[in-house]
C-alpha atoms as a PDB file:
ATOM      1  CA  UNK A   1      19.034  -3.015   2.754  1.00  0.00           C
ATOM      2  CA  UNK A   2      17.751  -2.198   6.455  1.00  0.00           C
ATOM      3  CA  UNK A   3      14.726  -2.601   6.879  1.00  0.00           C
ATOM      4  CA  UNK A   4      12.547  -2.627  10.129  1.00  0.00           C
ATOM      5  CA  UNK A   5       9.065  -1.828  11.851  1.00  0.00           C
ATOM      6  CA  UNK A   6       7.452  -0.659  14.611  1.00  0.00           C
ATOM      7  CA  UNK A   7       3.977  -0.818  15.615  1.00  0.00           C
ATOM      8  CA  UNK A   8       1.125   1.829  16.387  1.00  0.00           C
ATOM      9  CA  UNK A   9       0.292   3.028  19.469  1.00  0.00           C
ATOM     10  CA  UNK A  10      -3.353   1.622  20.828  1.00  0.00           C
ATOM     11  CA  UNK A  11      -4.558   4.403  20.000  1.00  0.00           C
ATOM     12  CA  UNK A  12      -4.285   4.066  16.305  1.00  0.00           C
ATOM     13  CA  UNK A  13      -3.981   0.254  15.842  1.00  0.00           C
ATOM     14  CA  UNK A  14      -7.851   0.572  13.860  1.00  0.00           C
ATOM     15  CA  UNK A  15      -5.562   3.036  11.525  1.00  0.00           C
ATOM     16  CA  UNK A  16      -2.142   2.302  11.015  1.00  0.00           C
ATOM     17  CA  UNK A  17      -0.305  -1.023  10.004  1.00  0.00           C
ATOM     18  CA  UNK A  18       3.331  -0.419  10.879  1.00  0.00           C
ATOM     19  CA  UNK A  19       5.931   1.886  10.716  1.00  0.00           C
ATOM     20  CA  UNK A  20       8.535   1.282   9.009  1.00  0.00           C
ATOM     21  CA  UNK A  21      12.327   2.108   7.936  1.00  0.00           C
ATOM     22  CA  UNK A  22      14.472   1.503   5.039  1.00  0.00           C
ATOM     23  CA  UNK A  23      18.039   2.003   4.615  1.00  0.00           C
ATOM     24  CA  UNK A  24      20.536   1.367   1.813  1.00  0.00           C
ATOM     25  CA  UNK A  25      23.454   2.856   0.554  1.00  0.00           C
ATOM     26  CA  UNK A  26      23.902   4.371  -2.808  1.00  0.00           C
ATOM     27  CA  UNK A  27      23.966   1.605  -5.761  1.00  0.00           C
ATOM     28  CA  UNK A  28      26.556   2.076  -8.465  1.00  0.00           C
ATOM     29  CA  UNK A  29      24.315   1.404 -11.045  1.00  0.00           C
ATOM     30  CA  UNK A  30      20.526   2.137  -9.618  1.00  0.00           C
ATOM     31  CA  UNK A  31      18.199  -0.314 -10.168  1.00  0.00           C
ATOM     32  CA  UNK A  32      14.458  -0.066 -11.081  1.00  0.00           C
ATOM     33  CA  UNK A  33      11.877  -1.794  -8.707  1.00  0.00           C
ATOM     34  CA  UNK A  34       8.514  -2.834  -9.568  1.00  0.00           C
ATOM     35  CA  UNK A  35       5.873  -2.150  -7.234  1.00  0.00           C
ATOM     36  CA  UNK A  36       2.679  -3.940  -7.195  1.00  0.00           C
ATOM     37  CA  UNK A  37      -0.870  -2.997  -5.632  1.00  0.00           C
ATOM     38  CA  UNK A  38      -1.354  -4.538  -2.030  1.00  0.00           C
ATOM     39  CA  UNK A  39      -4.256  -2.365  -0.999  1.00  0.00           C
ATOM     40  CA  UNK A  40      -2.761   0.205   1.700  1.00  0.00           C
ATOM     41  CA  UNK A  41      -2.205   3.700   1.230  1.00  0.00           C
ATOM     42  CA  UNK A  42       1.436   5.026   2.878  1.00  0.00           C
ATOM     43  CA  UNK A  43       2.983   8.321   3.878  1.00  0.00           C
ATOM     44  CA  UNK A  44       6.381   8.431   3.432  1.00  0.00           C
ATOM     45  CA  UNK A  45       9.168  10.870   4.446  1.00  0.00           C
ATOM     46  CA  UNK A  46      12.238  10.623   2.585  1.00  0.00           C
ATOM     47  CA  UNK A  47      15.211  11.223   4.481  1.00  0.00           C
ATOM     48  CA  UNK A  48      17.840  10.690   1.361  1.00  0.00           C
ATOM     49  CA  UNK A  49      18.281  11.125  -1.861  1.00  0.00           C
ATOM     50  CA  UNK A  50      14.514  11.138  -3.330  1.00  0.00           C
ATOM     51  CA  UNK A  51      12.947   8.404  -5.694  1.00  0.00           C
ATOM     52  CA  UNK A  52      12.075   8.767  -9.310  1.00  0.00           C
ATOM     53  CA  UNK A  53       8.996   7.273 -10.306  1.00  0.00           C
ATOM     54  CA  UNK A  54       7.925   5.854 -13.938  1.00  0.00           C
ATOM     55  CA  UNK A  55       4.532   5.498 -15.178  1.00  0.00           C
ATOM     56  CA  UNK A  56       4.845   4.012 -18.669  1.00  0.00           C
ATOM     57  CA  UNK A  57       6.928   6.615 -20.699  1.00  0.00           C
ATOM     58  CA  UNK A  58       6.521   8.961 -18.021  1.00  0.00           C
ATOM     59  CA  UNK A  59       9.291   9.448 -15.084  1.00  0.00           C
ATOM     60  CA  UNK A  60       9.343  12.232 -12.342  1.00  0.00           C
ATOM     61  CA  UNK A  61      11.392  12.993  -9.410  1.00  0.00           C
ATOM     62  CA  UNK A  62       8.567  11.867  -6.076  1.00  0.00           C
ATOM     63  CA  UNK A  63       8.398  14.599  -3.538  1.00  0.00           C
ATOM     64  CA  UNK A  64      10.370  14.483  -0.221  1.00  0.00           C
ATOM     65  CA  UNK A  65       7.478  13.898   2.006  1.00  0.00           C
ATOM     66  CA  UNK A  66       4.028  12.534   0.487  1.00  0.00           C
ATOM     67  CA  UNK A  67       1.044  10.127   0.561  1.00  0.00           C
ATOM     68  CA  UNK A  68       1.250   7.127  -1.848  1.00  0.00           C
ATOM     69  CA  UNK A  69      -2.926   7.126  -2.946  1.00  0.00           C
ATOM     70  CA  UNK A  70      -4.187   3.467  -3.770  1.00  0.00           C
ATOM     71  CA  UNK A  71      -2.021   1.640  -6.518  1.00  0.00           C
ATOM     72  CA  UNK A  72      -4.132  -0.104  -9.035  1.00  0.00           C
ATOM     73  CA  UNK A  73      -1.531  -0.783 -11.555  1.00  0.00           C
ATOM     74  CA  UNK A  74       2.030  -1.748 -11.683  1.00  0.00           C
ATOM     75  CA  UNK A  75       4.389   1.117 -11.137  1.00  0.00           C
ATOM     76  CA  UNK A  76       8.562   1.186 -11.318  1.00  0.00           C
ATOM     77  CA  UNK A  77      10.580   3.675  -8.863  1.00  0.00           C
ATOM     78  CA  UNK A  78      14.222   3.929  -8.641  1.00  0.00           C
ATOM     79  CA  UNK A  79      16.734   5.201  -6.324  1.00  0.00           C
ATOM     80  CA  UNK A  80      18.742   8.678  -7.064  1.00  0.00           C
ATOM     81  CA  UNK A  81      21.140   8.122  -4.598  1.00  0.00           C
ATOM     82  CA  UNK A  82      21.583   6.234  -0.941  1.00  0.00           C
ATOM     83  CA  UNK A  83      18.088   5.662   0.461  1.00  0.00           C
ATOM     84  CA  UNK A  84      17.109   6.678   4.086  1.00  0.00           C
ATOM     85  CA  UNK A  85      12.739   6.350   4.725  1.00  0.00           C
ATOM     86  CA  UNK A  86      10.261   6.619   7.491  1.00  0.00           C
ATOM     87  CA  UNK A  87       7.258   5.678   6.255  1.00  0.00           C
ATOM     88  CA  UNK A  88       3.432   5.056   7.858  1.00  0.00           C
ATOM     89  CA  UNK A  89       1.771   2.140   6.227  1.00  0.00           C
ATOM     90  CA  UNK A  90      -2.701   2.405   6.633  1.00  0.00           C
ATOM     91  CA  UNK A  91      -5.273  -0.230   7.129  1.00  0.00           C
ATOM     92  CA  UNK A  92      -6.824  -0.262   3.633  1.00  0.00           C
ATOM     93  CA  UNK A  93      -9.095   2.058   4.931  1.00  0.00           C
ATOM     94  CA  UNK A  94      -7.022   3.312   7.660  1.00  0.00           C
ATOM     95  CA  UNK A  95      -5.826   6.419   6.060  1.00  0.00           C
ATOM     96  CA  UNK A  96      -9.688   8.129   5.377  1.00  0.00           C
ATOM     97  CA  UNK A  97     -10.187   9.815   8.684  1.00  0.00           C
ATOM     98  CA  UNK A  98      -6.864  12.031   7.330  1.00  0.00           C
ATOM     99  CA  UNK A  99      -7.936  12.481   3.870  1.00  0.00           C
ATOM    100  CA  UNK A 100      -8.572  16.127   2.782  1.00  0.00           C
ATOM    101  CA  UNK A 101      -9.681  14.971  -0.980  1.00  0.00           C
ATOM    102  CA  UNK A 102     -11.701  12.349  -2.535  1.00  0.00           C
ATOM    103  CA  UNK A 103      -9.635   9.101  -2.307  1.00  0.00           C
ATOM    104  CA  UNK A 104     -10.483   8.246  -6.294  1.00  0.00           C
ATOM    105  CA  UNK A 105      -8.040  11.926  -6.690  1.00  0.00           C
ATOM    106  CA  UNK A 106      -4.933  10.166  -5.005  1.00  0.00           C
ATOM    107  CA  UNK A 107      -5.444   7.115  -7.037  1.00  0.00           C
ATOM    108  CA  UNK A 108      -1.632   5.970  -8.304  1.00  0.00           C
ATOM    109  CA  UNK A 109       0.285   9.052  -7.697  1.00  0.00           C
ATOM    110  CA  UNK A 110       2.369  10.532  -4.820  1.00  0.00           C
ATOM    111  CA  UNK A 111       0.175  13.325  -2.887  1.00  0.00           C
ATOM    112  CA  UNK A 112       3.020  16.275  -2.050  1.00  0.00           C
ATOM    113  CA  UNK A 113       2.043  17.125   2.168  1.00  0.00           C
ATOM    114  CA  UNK A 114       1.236  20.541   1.105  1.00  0.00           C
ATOM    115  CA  UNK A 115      -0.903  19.419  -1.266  1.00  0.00           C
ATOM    116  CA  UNK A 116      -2.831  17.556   1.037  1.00  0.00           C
ATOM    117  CA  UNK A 117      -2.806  19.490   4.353  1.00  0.00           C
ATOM    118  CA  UNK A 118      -1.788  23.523   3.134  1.00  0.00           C
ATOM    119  CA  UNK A 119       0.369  24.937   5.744  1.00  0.00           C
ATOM    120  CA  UNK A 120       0.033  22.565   8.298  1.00  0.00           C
ATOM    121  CA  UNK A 121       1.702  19.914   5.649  1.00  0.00           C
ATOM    122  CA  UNK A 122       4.300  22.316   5.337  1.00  0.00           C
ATOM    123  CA  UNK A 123       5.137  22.377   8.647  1.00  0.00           C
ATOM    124  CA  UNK A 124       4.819  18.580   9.423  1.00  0.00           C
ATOM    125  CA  UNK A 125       7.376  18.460   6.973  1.00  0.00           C
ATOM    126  CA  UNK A 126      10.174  20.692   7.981  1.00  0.00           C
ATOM    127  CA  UNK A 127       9.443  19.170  11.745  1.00  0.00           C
ATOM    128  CA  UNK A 128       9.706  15.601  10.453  1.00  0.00           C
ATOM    129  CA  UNK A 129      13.452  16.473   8.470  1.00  0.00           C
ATOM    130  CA  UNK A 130      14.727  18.136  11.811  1.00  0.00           C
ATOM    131  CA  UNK A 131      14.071  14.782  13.961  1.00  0.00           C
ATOM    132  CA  UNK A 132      16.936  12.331  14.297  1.00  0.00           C
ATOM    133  CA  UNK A 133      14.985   9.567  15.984  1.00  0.00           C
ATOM    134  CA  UNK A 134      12.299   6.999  14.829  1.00  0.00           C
ATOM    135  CA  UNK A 135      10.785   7.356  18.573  1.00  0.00           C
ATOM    136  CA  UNK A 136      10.436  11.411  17.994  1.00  0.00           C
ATOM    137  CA  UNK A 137       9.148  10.948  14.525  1.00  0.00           C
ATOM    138  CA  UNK A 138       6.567   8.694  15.737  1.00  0.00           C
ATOM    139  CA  UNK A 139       5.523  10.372  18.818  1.00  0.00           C
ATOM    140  CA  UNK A 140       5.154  13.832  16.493  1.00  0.00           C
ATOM    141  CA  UNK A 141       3.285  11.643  13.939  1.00  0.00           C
ATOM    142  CA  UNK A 142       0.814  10.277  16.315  1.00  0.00           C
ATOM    143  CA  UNK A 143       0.108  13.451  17.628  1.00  0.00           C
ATOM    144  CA  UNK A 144      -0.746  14.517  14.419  1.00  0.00           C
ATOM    145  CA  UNK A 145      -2.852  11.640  13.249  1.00  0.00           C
ATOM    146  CA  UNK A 146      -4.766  11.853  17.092  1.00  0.00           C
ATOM    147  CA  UNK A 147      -5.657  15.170  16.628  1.00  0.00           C
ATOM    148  CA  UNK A 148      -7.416  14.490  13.442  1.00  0.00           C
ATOM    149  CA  UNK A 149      -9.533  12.191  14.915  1.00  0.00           C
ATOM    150  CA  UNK A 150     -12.803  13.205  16.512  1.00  0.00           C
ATOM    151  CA  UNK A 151     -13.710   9.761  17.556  1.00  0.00           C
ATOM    152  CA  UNK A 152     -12.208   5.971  16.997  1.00  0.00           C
ATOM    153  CA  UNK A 153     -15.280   5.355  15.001  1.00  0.00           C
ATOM    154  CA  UNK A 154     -14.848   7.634  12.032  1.00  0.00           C
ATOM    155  CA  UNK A 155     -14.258   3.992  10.009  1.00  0.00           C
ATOM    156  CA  UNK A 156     -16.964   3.048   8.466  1.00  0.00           C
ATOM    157  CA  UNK A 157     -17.773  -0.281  10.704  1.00  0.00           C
ATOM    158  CA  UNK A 158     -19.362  -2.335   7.736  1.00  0.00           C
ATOM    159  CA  UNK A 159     -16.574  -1.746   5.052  1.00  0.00           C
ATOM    160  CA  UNK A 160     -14.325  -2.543   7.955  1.00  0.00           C
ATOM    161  CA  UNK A 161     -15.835  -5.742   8.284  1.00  0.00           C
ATOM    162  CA  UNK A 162     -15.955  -6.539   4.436  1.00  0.00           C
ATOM    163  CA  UNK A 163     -11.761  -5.974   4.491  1.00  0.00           C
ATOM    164  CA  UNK A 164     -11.290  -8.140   7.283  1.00  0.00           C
ATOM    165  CA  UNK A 165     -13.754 -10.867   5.973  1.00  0.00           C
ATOM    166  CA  UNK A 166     -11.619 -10.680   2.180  1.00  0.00           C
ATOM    167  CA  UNK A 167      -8.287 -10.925   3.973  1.00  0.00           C
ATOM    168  CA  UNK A 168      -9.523 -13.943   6.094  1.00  0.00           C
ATOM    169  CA  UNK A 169     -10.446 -15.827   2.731  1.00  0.00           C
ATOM    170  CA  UNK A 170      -7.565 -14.243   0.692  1.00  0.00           C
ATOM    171  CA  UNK A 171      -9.628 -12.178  -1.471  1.00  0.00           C
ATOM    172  CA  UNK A 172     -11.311 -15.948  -2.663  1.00  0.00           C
ATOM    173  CA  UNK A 173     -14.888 -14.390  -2.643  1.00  0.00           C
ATOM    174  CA  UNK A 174     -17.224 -12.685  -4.870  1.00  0.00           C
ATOM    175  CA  UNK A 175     -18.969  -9.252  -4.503  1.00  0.00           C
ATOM    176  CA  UNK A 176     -22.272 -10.747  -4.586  1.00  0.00           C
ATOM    177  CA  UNK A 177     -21.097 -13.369  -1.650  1.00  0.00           C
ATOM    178  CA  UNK A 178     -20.082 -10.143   0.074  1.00  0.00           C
ATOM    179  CA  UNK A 179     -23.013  -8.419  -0.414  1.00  0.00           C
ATOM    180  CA  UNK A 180     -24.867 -10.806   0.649  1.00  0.00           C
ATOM    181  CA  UNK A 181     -23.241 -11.747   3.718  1.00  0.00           C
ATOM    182  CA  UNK A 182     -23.196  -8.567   4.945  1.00  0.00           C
ATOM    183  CA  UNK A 183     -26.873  -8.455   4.234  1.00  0.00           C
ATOM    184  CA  UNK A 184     -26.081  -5.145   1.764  1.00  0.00           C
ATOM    185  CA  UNK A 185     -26.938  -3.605  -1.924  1.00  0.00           C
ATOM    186  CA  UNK A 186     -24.020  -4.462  -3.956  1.00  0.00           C
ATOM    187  CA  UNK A 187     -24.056  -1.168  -5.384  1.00  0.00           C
ATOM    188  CA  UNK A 188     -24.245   0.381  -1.967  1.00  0.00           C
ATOM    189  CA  UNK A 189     -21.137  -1.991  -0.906  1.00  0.00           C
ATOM    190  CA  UNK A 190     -19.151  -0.763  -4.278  1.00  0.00           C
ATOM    191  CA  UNK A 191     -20.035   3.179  -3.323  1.00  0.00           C
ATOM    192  CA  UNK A 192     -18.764   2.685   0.251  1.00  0.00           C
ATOM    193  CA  UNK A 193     -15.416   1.094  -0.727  1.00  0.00           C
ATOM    194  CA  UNK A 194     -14.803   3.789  -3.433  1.00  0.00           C
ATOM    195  CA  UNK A 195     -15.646   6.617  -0.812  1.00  0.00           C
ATOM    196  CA  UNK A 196     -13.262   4.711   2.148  1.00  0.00           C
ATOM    197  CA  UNK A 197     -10.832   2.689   0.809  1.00  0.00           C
ATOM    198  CA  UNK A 198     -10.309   4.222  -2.897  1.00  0.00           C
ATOM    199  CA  UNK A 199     -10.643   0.805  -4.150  1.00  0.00           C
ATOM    200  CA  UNK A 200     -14.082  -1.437  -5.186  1.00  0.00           C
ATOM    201  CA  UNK A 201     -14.591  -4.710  -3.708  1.00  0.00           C
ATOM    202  CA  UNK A 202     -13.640  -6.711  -6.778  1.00  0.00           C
ATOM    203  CA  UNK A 203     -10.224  -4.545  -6.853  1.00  0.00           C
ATOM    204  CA  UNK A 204      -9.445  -5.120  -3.325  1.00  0.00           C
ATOM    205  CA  UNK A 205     -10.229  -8.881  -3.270  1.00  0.00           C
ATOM    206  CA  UNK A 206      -8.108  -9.205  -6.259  1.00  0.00           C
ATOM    207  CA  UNK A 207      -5.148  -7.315  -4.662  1.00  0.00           C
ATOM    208  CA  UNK A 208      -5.222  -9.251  -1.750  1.00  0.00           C
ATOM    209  CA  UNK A 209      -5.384 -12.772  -3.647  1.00  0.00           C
ATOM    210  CA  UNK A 210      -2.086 -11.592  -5.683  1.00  0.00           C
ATOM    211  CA  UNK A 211      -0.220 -10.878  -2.475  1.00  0.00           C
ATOM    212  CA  UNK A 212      -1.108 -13.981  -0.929  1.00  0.00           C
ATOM    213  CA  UNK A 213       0.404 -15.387  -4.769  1.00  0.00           C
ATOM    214  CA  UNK A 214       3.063 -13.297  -3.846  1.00  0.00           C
ATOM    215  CA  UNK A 215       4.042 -14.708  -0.840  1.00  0.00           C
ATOM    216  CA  UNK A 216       3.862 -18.365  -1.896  1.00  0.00           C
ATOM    217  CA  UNK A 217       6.374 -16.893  -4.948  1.00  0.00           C
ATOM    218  CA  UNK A 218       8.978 -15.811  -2.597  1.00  0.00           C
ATOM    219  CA  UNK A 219       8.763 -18.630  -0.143  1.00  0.00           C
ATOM    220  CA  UNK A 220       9.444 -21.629  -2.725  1.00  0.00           C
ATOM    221  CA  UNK A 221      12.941 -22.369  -4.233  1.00  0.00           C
ATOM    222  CA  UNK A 222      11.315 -22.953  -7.511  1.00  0.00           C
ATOM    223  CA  UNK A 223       8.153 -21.831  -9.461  1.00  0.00           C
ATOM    224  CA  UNK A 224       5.465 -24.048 -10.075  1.00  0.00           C
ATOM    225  CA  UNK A 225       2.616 -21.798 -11.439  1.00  0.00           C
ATOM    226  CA  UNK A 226      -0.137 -24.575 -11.848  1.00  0.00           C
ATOM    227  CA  UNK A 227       0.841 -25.238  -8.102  1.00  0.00           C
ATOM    228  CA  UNK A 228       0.445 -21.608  -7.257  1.00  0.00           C
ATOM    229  CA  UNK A 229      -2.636 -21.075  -9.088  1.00  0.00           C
ATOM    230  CA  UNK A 230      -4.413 -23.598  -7.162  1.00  0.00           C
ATOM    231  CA  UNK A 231      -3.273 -22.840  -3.998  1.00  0.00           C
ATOM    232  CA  UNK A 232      -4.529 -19.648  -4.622  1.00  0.00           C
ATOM    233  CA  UNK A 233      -8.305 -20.854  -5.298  1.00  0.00           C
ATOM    234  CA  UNK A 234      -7.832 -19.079  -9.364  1.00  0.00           C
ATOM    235  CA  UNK A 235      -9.955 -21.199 -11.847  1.00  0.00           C
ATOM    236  CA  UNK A 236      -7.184 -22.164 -13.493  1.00  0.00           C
ATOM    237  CA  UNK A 237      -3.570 -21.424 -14.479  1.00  0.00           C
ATOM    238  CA  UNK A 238      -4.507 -18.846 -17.343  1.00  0.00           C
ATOM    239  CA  UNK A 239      -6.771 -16.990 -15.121  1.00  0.00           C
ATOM    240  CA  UNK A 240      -3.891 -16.649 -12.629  1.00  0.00           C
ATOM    241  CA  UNK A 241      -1.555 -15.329 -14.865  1.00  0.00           C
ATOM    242  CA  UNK A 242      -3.798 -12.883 -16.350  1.00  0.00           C
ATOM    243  CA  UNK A 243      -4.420 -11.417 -12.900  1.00  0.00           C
ATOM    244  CA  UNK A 244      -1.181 -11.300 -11.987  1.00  0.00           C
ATOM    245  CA  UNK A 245      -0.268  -9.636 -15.206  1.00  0.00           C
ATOM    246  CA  UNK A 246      -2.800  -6.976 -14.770  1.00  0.00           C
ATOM    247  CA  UNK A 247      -1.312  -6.073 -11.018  1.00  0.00           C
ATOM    248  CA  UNK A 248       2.457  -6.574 -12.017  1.00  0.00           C
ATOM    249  CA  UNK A 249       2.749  -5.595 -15.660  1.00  0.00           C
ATOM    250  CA  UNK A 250       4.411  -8.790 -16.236  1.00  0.00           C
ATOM    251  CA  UNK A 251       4.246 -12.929 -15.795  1.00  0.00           C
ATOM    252  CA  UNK A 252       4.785 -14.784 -12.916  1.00  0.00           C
ATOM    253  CA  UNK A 253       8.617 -16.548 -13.780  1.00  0.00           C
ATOM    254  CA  UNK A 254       9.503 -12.971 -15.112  1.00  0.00           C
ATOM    255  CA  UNK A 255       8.791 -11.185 -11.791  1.00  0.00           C
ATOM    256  CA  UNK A 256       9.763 -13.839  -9.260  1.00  0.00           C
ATOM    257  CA  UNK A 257      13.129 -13.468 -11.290  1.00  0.00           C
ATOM    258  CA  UNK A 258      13.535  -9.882 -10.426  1.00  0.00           C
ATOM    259  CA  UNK A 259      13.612 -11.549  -6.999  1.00  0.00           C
ATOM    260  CA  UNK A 260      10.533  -9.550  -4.886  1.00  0.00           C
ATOM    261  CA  UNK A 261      13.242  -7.150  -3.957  1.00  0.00           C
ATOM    262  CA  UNK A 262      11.943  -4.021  -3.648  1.00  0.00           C
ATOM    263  CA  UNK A 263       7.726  -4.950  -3.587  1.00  0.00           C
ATOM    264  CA  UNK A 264       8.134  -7.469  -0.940  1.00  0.00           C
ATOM    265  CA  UNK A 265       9.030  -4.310   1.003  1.00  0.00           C
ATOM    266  CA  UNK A 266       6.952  -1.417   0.016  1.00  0.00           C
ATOM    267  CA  UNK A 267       4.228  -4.043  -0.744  1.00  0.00           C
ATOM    268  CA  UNK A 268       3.710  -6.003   2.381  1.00  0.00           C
ATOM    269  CA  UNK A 269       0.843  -7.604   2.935  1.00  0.00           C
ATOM    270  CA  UNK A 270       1.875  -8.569   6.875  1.00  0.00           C
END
C-alpha cells in the first residue's frame, strides 16, 4: 500500500489534520480490516473500486464520496477491488464549522455528500472525480471548506482546550479533573462535546488512551500486555483489556496479530 500526506493550508490548520492518500492494487482474495475509534471525523473520496462496510451482520457497499461521522465502536470494511483515496482527516472538532446536521446523526455511519450538502455535495463530487492531481483536489477542497467559514473562531475555544489538554495527558484524566480545571459544570462540559465533537469527554479520553495503546502495540516486537497496561496509566491489566475490547471488538494479542494494517492508517492518531 501507498500511503502519504499532506498538510493544511494556514488557513485551516485549527480544522484539518492531514490529507491523505492511499493506494493499493486489487487483492486476490480481499481482506477485511478492522477499524477502531481514534476521535476524528474524515471525508473521503474514493477514486477506485468502493469499500464495503460491516456492522455486525450487516454489510453495505460505502458511497463514493462521504463523511465518516465519529466511530464509537469497532467497525470492519473491505476492499471490492484496487483501492485509490483522497481523504481529509478533522481535528476532533475540526469538522463542526461544515456540519449541516447534528453530529450525534453521523455517529458510526458514512454521510453520502448529497446527503450532507444537497446540490452543492453533488457538485463537489463530480468536480472532485474529474481532478487528476492531489494539488487540484486540495486547492478545490480548501476553497470549499474557506468559504464555509465566517470566521477562524467558529470552534468553540473551551472544548478546544479540553481536546488539547486530553491528548497532552493521553486521555489519563477524569471528567471531573476536566471540569474542574477548566473551571466548568461537568454537565455543561458533556453538552458542549456532544454538540462539537459528537463524542463526550469520557468517550474521547478513552479513544485517545487506546490509540496511544495502539501505538506502543505496533512499535514492540512482542506483546507484553501488563507492560502496556501500565504504560498506559489503566488500573490494571483487566481494565485495559476491557477497554480495548470495547473500542476493537476484540483482545489485545488477537488484534496486534491482524498486524494494525489497515487501522494504523485510517486510524491515525499523528
Amino acid at each position: 500500500m501507498d500511503y502519504k500526506t499532506f498538510d493544511p493550508s494556514d488557513e485551516l490548520t485549527a480544522f484539518i489534520k492531514c490529507f491523505w492518500t492511499l493506494e493499493a492494487p486489487q487483492e486476490v482474495e480481499p481482506e477485511k480490516q478492522r477499524i477502531v475509534p481514534d476521535g476524528c471525523m474524515e471525508m473521503i473520496f474514493h477514486y477506485g473500486n468502493l469499500f464495503r462496510q460491516y456492522n455486525g451482520s450487516e454489510n453495505f457497499i460505502q458511497p463514493r464520496c462521504f463523511v465518516f461521522g465519529q466511530i464509537t465502536s469497532p467497525l470492519d470494511i473491505e476492499p471490492t477491488g484496487a483501492t485509490s483515496i483522497f481523504a481529509v482527516r478533522f481535528f476532533p472538532d475540526g469538522f463542526t464549522p461544515f456540519a449541516t446536521m447534528p453530529l450525534i446523526k453521523m455517529e458510526n455511519r458514512p454521510v453520502a455528500l448529497s446527503e450532507l450538502y444537497g446540490e452543492e455535495g453533488v457538485i463537489l463530487e463530480q468536480e472532485m472525480m474529474s481532478l487528476l492531481s492531489n494539488e487540484e483536489r486540495i486547492q478545490i477542497l480548501e476553497n470549499f471548506f474557506l468559504k464555509k467559514l465566517v470566521t477562524p473562531d467558529a470552534i468553540d475555544r473551551l472544548v478546544k482546550s479540553s481536546i488539547e489538554t486530553i491528548i497532552d495527558l493521553n486521555g489519563n484524566l477524569s471528567v471531573g479533573e476536566l471540569s474542574d480545571q477548566l473551571n466548568i459544570n461537568r454537565r455543561q462540559l458533556e453538552r458542549k462535546f456532544h454538540s462539537v465533537i459528537g463524542l463526550s469527554p469520557k468517550q474521547l479520553s478513552k479513544i485517545v488512551r487506546l490509540q496511544s495503546s495502539l501505538k506502543m502495540l505496533a512499535n514492540k516486537d512482542s506483546v507484553n500486555l501488563g507492560e502496556v497496561a501500565l504504560e498506559s496509566n489503566f488500573y490494571d491489566q483487566s481494565h485495559f483489556i476491557k477497554d480495548f475490547k470495547e473500542f476493537t471488538g476484540m483482545n489485545p494479542g488477537n488484534f496486534y496479530a491482524n498486524n494494525l494494517k489497515m487501522s494504523s492508517l485510517f486510524s491515525s492518531a499523528e
